[in-house]
C-alpha atoms as a PDB file:
ATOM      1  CA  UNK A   1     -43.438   6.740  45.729  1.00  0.00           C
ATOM      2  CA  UNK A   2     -41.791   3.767  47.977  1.00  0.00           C
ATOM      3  CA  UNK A   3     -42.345   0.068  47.050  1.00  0.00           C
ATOM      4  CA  UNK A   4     -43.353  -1.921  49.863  1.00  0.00           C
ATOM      5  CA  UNK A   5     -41.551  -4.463  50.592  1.00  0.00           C
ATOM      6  CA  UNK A   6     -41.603  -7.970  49.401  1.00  0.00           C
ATOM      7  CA  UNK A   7     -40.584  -9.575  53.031  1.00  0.00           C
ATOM      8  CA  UNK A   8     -43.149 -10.483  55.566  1.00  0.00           C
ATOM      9  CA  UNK A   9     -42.376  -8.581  58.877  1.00  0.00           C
ATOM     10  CA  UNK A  10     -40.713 -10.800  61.468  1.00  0.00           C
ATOM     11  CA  UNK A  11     -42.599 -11.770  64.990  1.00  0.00           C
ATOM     12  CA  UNK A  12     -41.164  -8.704  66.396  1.00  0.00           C
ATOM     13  CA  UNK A  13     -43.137  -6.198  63.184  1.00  0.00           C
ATOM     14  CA  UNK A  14     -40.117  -5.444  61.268  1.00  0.00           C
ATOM     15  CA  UNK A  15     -39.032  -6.510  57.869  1.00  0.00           C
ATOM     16  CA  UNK A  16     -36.498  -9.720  57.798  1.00  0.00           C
ATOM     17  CA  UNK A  17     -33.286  -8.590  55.692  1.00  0.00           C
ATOM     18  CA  UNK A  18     -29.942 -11.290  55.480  1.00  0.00           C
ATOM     19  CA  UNK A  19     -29.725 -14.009  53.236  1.00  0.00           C
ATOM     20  CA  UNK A  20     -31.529 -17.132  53.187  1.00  0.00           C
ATOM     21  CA  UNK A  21     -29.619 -20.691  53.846  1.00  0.00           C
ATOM     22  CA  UNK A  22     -30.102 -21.390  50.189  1.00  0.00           C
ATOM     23  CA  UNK A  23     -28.141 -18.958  48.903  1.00  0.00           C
ATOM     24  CA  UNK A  24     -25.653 -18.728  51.478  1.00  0.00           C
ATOM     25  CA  UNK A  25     -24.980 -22.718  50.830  1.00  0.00           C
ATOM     26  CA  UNK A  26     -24.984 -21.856  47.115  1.00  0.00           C
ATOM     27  CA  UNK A  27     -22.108 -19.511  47.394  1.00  0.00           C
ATOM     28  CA  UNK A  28     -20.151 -21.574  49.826  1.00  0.00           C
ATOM     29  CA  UNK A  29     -20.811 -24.697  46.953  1.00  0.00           C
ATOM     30  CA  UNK A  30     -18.811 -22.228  44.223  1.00  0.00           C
ATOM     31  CA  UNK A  31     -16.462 -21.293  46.835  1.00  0.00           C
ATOM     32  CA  UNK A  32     -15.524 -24.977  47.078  1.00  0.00           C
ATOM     33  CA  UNK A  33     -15.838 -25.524  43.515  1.00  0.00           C
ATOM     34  CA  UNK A  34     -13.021 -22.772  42.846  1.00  0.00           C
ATOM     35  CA  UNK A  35     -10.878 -24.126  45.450  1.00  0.00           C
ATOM     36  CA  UNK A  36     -10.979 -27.773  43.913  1.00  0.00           C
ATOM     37  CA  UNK A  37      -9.546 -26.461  40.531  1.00  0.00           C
ATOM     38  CA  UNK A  38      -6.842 -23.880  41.972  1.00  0.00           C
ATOM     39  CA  UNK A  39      -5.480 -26.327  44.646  1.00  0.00           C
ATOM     40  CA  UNK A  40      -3.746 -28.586  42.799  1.00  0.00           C
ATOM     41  CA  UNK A  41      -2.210 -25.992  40.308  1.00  0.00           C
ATOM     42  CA  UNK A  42      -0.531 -24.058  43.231  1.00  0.00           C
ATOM     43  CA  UNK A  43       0.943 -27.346  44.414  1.00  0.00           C
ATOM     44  CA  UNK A  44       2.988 -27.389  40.979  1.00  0.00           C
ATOM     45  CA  UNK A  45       3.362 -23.536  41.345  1.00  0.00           C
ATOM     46  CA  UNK A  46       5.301 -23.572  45.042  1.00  0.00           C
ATOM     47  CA  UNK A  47       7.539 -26.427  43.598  1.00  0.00           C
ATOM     48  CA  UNK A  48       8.467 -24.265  40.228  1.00  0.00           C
ATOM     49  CA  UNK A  49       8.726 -21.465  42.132  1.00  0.00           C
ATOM     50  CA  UNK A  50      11.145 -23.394  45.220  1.00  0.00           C
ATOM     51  CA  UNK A  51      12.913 -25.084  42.002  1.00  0.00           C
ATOM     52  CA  UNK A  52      13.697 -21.628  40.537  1.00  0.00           C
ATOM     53  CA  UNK A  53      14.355 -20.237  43.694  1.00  0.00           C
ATOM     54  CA  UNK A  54      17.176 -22.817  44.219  1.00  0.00           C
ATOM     55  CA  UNK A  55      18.349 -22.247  40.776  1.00  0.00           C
ATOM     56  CA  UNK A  56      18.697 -18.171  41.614  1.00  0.00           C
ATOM     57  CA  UNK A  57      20.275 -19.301  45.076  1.00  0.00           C
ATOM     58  CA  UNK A  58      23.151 -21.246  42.992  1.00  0.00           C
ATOM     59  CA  UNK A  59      23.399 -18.591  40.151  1.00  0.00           C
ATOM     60  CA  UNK A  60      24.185 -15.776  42.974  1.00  0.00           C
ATOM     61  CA  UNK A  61      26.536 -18.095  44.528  1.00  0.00           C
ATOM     62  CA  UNK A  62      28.613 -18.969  41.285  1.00  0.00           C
ATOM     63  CA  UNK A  63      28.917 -15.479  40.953  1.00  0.00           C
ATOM     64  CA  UNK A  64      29.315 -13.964  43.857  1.00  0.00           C
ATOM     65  CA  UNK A  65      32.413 -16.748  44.351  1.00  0.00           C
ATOM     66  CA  UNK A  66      33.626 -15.129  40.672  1.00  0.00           C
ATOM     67  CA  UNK A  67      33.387 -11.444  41.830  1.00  0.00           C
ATOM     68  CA  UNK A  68      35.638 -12.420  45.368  1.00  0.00           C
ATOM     69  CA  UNK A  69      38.079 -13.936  43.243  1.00  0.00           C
ATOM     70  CA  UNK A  70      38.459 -10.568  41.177  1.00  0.00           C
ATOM     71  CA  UNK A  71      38.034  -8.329  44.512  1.00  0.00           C
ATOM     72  CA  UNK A  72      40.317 -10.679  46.767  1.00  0.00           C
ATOM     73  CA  UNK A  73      42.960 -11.396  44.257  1.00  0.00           C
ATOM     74  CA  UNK A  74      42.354 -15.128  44.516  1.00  0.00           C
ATOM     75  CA  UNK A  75      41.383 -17.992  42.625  1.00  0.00           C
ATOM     76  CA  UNK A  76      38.191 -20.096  43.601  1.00  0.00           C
ATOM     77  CA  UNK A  77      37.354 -23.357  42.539  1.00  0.00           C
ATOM     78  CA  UNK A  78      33.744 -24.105  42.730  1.00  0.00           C
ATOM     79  CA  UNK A  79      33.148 -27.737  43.205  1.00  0.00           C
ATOM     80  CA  UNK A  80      30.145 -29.483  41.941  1.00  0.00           C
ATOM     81  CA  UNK A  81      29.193 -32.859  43.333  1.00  0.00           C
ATOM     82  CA  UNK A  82      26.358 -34.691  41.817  1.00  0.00           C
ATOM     83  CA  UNK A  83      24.162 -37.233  43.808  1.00  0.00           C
ATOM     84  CA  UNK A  84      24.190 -39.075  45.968  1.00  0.00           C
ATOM     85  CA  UNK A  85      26.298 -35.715  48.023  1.00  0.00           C
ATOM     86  CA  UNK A  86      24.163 -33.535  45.502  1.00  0.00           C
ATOM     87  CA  UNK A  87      26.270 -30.094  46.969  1.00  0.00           C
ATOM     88  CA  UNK A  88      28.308 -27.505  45.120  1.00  0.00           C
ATOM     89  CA  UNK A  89      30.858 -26.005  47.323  1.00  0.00           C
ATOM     90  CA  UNK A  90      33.837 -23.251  47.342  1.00  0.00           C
ATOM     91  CA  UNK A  91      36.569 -21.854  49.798  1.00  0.00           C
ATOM     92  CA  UNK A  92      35.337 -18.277  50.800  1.00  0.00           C
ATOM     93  CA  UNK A  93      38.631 -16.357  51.174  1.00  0.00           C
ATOM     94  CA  UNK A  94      36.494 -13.499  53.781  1.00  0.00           C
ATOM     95  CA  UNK A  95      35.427 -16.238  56.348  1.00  0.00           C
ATOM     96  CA  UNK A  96      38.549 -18.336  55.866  1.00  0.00           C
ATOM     97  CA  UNK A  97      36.126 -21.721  55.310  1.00  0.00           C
ATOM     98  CA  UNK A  98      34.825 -23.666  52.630  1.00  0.00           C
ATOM     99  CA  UNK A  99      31.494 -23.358  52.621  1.00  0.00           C
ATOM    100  CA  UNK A 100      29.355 -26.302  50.892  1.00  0.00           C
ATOM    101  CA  UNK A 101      25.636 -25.822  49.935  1.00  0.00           C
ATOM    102  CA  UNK A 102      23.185 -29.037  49.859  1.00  0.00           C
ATOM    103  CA  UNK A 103      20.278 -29.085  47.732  1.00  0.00           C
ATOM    104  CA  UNK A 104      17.221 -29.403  48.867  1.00  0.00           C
ATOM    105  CA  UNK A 105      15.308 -32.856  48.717  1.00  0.00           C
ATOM    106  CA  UNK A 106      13.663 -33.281  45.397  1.00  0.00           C
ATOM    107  CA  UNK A 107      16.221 -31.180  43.515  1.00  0.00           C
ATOM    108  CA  UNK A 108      19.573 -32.861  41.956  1.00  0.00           C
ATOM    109  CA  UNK A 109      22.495 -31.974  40.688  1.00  0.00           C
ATOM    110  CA  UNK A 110      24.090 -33.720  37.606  1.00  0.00           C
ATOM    111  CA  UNK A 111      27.671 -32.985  36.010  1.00  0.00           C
ATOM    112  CA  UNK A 112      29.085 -34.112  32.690  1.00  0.00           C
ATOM    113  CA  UNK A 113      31.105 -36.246  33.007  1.00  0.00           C
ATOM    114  CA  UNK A 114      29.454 -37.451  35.628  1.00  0.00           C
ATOM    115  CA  UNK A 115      32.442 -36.858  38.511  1.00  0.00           C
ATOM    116  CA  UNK A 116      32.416 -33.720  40.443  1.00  0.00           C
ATOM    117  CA  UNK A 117      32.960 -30.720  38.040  1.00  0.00           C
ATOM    118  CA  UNK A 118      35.096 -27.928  39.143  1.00  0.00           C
ATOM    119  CA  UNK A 119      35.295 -24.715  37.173  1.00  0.00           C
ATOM    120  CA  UNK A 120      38.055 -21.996  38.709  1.00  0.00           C
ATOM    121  CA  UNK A 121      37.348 -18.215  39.108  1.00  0.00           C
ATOM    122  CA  UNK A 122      40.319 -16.842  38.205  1.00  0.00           C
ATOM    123  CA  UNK A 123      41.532 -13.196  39.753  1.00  0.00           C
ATOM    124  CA  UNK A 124      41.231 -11.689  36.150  1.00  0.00           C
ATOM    125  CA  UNK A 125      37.293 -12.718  35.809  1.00  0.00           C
ATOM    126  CA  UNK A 126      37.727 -15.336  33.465  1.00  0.00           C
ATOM    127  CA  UNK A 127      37.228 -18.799  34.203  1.00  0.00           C
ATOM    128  CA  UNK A 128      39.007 -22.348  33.434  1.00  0.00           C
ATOM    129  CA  UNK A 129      37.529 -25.346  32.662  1.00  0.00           C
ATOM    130  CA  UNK A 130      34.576 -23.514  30.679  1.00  0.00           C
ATOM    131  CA  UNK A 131      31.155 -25.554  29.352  1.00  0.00           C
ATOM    132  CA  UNK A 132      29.177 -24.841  26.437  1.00  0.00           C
ATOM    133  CA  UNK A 133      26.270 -26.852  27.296  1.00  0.00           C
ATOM    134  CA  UNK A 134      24.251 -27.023  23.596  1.00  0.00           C
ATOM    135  CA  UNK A 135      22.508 -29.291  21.888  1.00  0.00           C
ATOM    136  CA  UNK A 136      25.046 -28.923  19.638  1.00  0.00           C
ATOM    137  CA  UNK A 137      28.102 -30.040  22.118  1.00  0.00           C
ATOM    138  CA  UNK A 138      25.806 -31.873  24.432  1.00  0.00           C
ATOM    139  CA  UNK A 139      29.219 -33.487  25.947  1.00  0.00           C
ATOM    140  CA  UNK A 140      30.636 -30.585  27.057  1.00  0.00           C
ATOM    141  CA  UNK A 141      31.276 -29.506  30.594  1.00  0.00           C
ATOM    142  CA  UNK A 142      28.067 -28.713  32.305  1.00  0.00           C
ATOM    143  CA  UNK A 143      25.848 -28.627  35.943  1.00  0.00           C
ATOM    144  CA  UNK A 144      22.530 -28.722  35.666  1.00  0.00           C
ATOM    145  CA  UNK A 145      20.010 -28.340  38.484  1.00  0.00           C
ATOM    146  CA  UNK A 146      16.314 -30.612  38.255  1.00  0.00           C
ATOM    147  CA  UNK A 147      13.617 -30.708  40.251  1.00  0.00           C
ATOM    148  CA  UNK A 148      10.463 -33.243  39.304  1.00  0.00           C
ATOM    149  CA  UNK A 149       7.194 -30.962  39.583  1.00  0.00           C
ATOM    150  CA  UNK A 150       4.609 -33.397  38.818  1.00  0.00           C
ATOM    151  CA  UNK A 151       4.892 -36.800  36.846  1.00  0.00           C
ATOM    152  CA  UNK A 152       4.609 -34.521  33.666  1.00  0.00           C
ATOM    153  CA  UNK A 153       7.034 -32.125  34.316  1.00  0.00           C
ATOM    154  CA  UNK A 154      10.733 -31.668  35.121  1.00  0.00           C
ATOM    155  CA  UNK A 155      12.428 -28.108  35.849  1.00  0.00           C
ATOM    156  CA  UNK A 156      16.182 -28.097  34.887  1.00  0.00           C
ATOM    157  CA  UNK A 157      18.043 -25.339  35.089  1.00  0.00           C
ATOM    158  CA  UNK A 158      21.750 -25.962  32.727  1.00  0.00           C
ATOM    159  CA  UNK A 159      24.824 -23.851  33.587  1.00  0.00           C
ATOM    160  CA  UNK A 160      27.209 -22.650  31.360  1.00  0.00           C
ATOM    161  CA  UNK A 161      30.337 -20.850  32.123  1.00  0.00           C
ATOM    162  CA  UNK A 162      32.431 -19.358  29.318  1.00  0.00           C
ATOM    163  CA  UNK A 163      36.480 -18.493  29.270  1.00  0.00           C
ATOM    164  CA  UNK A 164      35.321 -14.363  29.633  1.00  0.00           C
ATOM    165  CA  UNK A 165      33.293 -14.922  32.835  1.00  0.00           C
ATOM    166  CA  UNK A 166      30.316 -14.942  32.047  1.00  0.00           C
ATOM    167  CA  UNK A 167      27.963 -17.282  33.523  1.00  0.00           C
ATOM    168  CA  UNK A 168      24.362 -18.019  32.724  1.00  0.00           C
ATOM    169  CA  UNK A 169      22.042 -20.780  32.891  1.00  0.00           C
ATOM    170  CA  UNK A 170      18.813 -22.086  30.322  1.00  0.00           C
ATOM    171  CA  UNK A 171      15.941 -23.480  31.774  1.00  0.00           C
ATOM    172  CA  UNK A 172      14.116 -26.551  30.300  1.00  0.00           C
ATOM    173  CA  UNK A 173      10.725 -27.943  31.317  1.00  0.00           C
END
């Protein structure tokens, strides 16, 4: 057995289906309510994520400079200039050019000491002038990379190179 239908027929005899204004403005009122609380979170998420993103840029850079010097039989000296030039920059031996690499506004570079800072990848992978940047040697050598998210939060991104080769960075927010 069918249940009849709780809608009146329309003018023209058939039975009005859809959704009423009601709840259609009801759904477009949580619709709006969810977009108020997200919006403002993905603000802070694009600049962590462009913050990062410049961090990863710089990492594959440092390294990438370290692995020509081993492959091209060549020393590099990657120069790091803290604000107001705020660049990092290196002689690529392939393109015969040294190629320098701003940051992007809101992110800055600072060295200690605070003069450019200039660590050498040497043909044999190791690297001069190493930093051990630690709470525990907080004057050592170091770059670090920071970009204000909010008025809460700071991204920096600390890189340390050792006398092996290896180079890594810590991130701090």
């Amino acid at each position: 057995m069918r249940m009849p239908s709780t809608r009146r027929p329309d003018s023209s005899g058939r039975r009005a289906s859809g959704f009423s204004l009601a709840e259609m403005l009801a759904v477009l009122a949580i619709i709006a309510i969810i977009v108020l609380v997200i919006l403002p979170n993905f603000g802070d998420f694009a600049k962590s994520w462009r913050a990062r993103s410049t961090a990863d840029d710089m990492l594959a850079a440092i390294r990438g400079a370290r692995q020509m010097a081993i492959t091209m039989h060549q020393n590099i000296t990657i120069t790091f200039t803290p604000a107001p030039a705020n660049t990092y920059s290196y002689f690529h031996p392939i393109q015969k050019k040294t190629v320098t690499i701003k940051m992007p506004a809101q992110t800055v570079i600072t060295t200690n000491p605070t003069a450019a800072y200039a660590p050498v990848m040497n043909t044999n992978g190791s690297i001069t002038s190493p930093s051990s940047p630690s709470p525990s040697a907080p004057t050592a050598n170091f770059v670090r990379v920071a970009t204000i998210i909010n008025g809460n939060r700071t991204d920096r991104y600390t890189f340390g190179f050792s006398t092996a080769g290896q180079i890594s960075y810590t991130v701090t927010h």
